[in-house]
PDB file of N, CA and C in Angstrom:
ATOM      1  N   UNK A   1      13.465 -13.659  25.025  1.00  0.00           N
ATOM      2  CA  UNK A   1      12.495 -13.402  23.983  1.00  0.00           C
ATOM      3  C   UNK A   1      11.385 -12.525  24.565  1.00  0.00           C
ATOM      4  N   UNK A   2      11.210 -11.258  23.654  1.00  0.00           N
ATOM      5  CA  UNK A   2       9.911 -10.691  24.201  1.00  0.00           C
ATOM      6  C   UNK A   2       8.761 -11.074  23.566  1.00  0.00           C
ATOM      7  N   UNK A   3       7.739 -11.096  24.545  1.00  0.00           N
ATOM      8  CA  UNK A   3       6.437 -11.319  23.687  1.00  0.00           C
ATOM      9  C   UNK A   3       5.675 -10.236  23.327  1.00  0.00           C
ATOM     10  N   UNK A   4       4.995 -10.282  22.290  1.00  0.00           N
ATOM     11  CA  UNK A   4       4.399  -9.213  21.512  1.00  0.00           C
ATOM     12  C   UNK A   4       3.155  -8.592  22.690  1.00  0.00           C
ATOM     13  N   UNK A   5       2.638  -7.255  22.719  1.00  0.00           N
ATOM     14  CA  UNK A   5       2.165  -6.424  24.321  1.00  0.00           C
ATOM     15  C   UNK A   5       0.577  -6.601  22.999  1.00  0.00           C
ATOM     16  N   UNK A   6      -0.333  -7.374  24.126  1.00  0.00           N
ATOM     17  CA  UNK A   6      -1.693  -7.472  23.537  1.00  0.00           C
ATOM     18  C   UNK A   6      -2.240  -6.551  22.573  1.00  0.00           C
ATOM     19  N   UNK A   7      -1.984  -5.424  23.025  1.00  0.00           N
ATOM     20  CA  UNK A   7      -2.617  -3.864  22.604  1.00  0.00           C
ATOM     21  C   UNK A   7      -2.137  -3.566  21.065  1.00  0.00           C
ATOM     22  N   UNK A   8      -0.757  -3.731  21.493  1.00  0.00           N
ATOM     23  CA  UNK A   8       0.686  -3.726  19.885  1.00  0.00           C
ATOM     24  C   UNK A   8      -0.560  -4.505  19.000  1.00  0.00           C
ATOM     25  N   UNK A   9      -1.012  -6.135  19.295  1.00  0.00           N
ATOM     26  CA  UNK A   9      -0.939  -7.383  18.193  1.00  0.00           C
ATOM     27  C   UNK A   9      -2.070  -6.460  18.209  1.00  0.00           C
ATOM     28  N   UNK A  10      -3.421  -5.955  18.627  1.00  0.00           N
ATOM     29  CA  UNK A  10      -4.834  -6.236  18.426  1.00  0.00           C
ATOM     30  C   UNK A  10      -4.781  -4.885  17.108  1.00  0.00           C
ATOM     31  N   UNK A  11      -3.986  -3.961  17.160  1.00  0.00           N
ATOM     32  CA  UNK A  11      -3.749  -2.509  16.530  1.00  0.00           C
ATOM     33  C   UNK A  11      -2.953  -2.750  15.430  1.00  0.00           C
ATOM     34  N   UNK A  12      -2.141  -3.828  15.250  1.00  0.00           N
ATOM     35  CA  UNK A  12      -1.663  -4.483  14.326  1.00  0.00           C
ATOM     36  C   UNK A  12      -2.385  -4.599  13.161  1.00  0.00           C
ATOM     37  N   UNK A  13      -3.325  -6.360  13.982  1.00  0.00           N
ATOM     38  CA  UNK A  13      -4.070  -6.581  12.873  1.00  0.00           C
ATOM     39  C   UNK A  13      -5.543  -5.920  12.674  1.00  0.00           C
ATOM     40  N   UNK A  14      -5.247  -5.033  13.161  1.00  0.00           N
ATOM     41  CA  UNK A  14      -6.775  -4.198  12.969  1.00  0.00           C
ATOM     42  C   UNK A  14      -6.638  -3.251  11.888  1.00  0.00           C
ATOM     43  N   UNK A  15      -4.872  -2.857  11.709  1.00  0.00           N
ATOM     44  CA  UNK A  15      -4.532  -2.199  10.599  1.00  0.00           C
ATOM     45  C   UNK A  15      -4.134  -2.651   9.608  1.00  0.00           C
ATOM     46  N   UNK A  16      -3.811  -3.731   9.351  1.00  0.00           N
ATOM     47  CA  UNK A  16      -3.629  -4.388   8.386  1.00  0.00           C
ATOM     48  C   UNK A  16      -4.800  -5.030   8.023  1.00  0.00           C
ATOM     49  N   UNK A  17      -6.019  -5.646   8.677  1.00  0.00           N
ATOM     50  CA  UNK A  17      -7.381  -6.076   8.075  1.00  0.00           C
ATOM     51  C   UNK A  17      -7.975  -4.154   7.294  1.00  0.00           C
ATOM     52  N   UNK A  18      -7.650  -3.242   7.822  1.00  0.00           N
ATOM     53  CA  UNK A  18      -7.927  -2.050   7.518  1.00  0.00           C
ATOM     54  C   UNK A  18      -7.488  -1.558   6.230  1.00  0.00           C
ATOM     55  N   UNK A  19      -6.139  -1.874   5.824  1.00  0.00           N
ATOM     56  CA  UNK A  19      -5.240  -1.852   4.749  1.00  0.00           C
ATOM     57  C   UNK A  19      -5.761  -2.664   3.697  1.00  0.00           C
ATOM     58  N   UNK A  20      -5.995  -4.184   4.049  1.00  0.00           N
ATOM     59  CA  UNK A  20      -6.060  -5.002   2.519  1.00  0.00           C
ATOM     60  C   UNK A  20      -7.945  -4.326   2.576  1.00  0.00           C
ATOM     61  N   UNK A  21      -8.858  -3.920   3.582  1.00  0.00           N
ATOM     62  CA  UNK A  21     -10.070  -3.569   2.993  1.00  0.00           C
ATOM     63  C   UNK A  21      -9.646  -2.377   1.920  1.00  0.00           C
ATOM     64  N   UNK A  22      -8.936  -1.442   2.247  1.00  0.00           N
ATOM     65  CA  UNK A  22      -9.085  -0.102   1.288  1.00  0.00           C
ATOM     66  C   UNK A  22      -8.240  -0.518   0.412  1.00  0.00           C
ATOM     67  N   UNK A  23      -6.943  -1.499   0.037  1.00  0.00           N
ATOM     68  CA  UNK A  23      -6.159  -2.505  -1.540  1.00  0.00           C
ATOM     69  C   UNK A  23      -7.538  -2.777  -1.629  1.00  0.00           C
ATOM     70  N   UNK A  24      -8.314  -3.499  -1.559  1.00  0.00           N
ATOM     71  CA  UNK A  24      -9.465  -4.113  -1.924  1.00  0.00           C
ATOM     72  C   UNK A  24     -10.568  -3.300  -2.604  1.00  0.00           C
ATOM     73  N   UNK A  25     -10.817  -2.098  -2.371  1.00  0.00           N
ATOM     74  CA  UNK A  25     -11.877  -1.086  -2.935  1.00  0.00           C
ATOM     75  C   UNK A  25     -11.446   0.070  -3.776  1.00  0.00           C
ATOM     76  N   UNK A  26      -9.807  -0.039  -4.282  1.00  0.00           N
ATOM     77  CA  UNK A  26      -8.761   0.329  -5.316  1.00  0.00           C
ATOM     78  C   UNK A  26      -9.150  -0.372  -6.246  1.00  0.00           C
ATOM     79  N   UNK A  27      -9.148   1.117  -7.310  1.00  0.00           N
ATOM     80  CA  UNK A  27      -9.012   0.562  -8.811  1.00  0.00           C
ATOM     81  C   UNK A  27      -7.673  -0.740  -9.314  1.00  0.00           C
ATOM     82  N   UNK A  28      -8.042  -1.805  -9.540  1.00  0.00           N
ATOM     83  CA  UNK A  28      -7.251  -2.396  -9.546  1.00  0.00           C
ATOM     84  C   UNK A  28      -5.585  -2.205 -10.366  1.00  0.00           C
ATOM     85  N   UNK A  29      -6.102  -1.075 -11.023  1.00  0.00           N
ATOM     86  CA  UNK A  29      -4.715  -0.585 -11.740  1.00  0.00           C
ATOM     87  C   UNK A  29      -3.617   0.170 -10.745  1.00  0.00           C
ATOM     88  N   UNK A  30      -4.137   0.659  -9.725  1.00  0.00           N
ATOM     89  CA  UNK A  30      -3.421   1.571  -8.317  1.00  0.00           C
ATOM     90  C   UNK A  30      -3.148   0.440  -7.715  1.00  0.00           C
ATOM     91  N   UNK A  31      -4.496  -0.497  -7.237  1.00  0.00           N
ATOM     92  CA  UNK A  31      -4.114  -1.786  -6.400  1.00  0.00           C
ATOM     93  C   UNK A  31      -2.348  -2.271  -6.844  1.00  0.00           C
ATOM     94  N   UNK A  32      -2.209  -2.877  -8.092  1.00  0.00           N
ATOM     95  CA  UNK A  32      -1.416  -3.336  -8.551  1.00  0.00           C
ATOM     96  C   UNK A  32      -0.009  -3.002  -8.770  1.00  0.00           C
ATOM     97  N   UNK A  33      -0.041  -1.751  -9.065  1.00  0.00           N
ATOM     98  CA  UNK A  33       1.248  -0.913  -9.121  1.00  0.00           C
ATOM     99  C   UNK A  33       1.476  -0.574  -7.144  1.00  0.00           C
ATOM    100  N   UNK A  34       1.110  -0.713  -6.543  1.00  0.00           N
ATOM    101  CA  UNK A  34       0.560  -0.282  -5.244  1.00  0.00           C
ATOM    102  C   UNK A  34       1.582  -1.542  -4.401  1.00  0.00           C
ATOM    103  N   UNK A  35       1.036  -2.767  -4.820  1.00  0.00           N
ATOM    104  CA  UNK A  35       1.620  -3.817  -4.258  1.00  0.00           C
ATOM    105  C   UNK A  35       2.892  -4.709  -5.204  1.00  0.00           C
ATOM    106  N   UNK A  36       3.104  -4.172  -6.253  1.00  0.00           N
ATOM    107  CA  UNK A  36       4.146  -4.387  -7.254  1.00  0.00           C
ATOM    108  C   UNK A  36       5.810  -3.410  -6.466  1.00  0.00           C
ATOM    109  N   UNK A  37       5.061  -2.246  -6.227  1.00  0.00           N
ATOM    110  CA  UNK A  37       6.435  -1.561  -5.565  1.00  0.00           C
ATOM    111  C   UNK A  37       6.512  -1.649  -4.101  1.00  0.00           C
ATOM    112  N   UNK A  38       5.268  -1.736  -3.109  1.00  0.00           N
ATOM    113  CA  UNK A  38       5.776  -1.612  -1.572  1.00  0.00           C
ATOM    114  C   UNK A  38       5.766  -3.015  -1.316  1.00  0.00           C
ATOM    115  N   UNK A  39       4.989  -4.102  -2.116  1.00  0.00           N
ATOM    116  CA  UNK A  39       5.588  -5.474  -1.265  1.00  0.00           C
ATOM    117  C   UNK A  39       6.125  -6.067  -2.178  1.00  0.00           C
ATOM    118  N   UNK A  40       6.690  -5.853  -3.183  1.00  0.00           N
ATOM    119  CA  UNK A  40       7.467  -6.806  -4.070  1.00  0.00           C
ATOM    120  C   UNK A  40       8.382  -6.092  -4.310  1.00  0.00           C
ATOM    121  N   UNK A  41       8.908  -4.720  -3.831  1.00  0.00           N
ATOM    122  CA  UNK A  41      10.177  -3.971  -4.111  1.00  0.00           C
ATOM    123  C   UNK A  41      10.608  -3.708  -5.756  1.00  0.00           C
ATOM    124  N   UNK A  42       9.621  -3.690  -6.610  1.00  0.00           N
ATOM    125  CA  UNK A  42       9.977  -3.321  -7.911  1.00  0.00           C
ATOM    126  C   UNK A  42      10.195  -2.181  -8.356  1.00  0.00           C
ATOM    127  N   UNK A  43      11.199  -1.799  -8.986  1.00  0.00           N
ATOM    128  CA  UNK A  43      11.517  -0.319  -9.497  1.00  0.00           C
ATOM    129  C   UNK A  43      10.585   0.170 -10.474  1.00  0.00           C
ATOM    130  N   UNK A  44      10.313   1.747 -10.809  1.00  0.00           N
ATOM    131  CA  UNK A  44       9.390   1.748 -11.104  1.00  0.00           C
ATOM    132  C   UNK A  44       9.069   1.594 -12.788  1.00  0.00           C
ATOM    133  N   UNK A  45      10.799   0.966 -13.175  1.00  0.00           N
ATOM    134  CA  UNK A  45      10.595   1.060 -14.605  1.00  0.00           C
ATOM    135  C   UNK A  45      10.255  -0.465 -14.569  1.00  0.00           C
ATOM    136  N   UNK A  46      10.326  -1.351 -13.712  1.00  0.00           N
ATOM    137  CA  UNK A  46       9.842  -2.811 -13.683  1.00  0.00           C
ATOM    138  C   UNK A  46       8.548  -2.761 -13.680  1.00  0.00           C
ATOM    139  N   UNK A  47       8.002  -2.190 -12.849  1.00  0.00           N
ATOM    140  CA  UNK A  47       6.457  -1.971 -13.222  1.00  0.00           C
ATOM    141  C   UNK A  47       6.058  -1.429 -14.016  1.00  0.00           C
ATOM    142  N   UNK A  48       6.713  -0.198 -15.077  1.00  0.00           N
ATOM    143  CA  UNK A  48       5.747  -0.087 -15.618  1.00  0.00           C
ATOM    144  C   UNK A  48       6.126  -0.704 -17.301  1.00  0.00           C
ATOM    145  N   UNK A  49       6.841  -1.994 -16.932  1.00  0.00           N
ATOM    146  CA  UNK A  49       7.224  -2.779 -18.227  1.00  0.00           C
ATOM    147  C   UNK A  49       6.034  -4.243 -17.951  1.00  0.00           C
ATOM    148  N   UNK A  50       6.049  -4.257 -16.740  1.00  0.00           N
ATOM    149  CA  UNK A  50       4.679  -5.569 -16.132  1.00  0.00           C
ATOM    150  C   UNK A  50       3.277  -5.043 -16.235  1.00  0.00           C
ATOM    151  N   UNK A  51       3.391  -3.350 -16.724  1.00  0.00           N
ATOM    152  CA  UNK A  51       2.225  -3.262 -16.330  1.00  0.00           C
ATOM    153  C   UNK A  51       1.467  -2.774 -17.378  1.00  0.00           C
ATOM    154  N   UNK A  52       2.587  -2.512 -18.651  1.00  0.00           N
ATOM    155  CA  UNK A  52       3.000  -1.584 -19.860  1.00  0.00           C
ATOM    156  C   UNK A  52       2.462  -0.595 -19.813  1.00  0.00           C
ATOM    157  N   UNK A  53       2.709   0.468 -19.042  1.00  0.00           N
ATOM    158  CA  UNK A  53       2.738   2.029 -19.167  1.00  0.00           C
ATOM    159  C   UNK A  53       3.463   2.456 -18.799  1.00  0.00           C
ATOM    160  N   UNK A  54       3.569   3.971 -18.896  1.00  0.00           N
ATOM    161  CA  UNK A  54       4.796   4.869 -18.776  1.00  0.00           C
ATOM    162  C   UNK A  54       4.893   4.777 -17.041  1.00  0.00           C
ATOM    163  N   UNK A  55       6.841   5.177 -17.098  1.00  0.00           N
ATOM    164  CA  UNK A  55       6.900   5.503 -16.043  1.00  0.00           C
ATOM    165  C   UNK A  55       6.433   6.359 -15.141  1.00  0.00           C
ATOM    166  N   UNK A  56       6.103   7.540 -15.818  1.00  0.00           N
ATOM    167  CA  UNK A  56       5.176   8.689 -15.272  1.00  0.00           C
ATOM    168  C   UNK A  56       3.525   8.236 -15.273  1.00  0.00           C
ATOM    169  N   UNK A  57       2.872   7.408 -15.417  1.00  0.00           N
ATOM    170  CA  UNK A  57       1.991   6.663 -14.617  1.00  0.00           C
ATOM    171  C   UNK A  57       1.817   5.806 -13.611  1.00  0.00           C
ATOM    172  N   UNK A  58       3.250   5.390 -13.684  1.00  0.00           N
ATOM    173  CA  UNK A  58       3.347   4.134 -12.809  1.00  0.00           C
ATOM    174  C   UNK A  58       3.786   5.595 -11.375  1.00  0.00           C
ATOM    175  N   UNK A  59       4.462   6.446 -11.681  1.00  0.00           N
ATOM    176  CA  UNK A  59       4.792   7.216 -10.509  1.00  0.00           C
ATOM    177  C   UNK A  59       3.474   8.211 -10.354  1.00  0.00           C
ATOM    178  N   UNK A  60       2.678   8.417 -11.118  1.00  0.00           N
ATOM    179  CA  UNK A  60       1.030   9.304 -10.283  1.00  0.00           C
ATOM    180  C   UNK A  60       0.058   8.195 -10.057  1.00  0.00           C
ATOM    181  N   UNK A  61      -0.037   6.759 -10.454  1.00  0.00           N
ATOM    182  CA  UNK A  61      -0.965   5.888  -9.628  1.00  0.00           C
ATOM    183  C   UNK A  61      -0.370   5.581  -8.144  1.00  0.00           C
ATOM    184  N   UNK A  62       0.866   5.546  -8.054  1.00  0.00           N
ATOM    185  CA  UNK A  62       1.381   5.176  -6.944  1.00  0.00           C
ATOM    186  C   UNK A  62       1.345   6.441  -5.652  1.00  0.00           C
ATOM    187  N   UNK A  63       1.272   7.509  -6.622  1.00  0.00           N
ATOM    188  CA  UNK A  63       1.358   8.953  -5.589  1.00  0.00           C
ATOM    189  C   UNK A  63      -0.151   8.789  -4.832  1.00  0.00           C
ATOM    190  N   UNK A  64      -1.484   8.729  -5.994  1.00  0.00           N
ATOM    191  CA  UNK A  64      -2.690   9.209  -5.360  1.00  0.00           C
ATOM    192  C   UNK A  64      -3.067   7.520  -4.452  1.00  0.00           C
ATOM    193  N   UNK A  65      -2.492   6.586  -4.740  1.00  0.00           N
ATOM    194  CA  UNK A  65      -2.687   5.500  -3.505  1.00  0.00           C
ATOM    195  C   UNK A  65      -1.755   5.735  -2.618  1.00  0.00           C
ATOM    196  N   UNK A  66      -0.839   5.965  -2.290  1.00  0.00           N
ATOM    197  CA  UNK A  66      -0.306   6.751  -1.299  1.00  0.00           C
ATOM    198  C   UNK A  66      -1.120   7.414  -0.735  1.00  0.00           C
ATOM    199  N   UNK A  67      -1.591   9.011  -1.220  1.00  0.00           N
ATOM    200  CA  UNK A  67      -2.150   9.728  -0.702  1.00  0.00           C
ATOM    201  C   UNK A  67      -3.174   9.185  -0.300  1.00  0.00           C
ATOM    202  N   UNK A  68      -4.127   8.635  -0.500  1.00  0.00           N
ATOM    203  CA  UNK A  68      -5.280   7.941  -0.286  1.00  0.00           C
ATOM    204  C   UNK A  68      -5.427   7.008   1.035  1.00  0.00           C
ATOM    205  N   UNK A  69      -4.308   6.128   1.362  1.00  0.00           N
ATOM    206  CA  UNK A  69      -3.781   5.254   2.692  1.00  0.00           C
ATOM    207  C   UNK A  69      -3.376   6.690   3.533  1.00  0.00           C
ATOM    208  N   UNK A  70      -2.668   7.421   3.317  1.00  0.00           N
ATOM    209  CA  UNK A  70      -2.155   8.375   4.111  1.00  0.00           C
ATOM    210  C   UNK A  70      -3.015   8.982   4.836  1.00  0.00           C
ATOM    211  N   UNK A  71      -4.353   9.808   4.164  1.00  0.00           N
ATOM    212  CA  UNK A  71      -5.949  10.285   4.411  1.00  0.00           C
ATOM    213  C   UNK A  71      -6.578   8.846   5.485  1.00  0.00           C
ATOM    214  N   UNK A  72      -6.776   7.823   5.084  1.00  0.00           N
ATOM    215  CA  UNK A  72      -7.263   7.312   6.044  1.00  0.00           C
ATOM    216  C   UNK A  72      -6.826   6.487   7.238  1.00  0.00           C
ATOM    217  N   UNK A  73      -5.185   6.446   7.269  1.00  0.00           N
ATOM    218  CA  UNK A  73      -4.218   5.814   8.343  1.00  0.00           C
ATOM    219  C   UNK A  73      -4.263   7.107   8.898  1.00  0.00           C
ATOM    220  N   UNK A  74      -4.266   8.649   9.286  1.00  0.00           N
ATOM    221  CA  UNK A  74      -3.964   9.190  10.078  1.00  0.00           C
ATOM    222  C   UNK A  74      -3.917   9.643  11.385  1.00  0.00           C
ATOM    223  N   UNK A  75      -4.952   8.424  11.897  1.00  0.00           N
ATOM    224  CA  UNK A  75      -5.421   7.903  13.257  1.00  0.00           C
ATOM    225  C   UNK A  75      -4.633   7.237  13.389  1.00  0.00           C
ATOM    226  N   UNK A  76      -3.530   6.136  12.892  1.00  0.00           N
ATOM    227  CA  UNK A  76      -2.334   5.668  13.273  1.00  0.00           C
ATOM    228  C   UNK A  76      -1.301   5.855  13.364  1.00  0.00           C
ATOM    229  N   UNK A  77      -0.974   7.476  13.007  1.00  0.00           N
ATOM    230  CA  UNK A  77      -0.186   8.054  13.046  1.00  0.00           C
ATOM    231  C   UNK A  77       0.707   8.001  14.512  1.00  0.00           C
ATOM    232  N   UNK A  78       1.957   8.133  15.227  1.00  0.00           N
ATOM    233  CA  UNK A  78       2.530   8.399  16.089  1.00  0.00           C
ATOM    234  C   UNK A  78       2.264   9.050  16.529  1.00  0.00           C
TER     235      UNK A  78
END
């Protein structure tokens, strides 16, 4: 068994406390569609029947929160 390398865990949760702050300061309509498709794996016509709007909303709220994590993760980039 390997154990997790200090540096890995501390960069971890420093990005993930980093992540739910900026879910957290999302319009909750991006929030939602946001965590409906990357942690609950819903397609995007499932969301936008949970969320009742078009699919072509449910696919540009999800683009500009994307873009938005992307802009400020790019210090974690590889």
């Amino acid at each position: 068994m390997r154990l997790p390398c200090p540096e890995k865990s501390f960069y971890k949760n420093e990005f993930l406390a980093k992540l739910d702050a900026i879910l957290e300061r999302l319009p909750f309509e991006n929030r939602s569609v946001f965590v409906l498709a990357e942690f609950e794996g819903l397609t995007y016509a499932e969301i936008a029947e949970i969320e009742e709007i078009s699919i072509g909303t449910v696919k540009s709220r999800l683009s500009r929160t994307k873009e938005k994590l992307r802009s400020v993760f790019k210090e974690y980039k590889d």
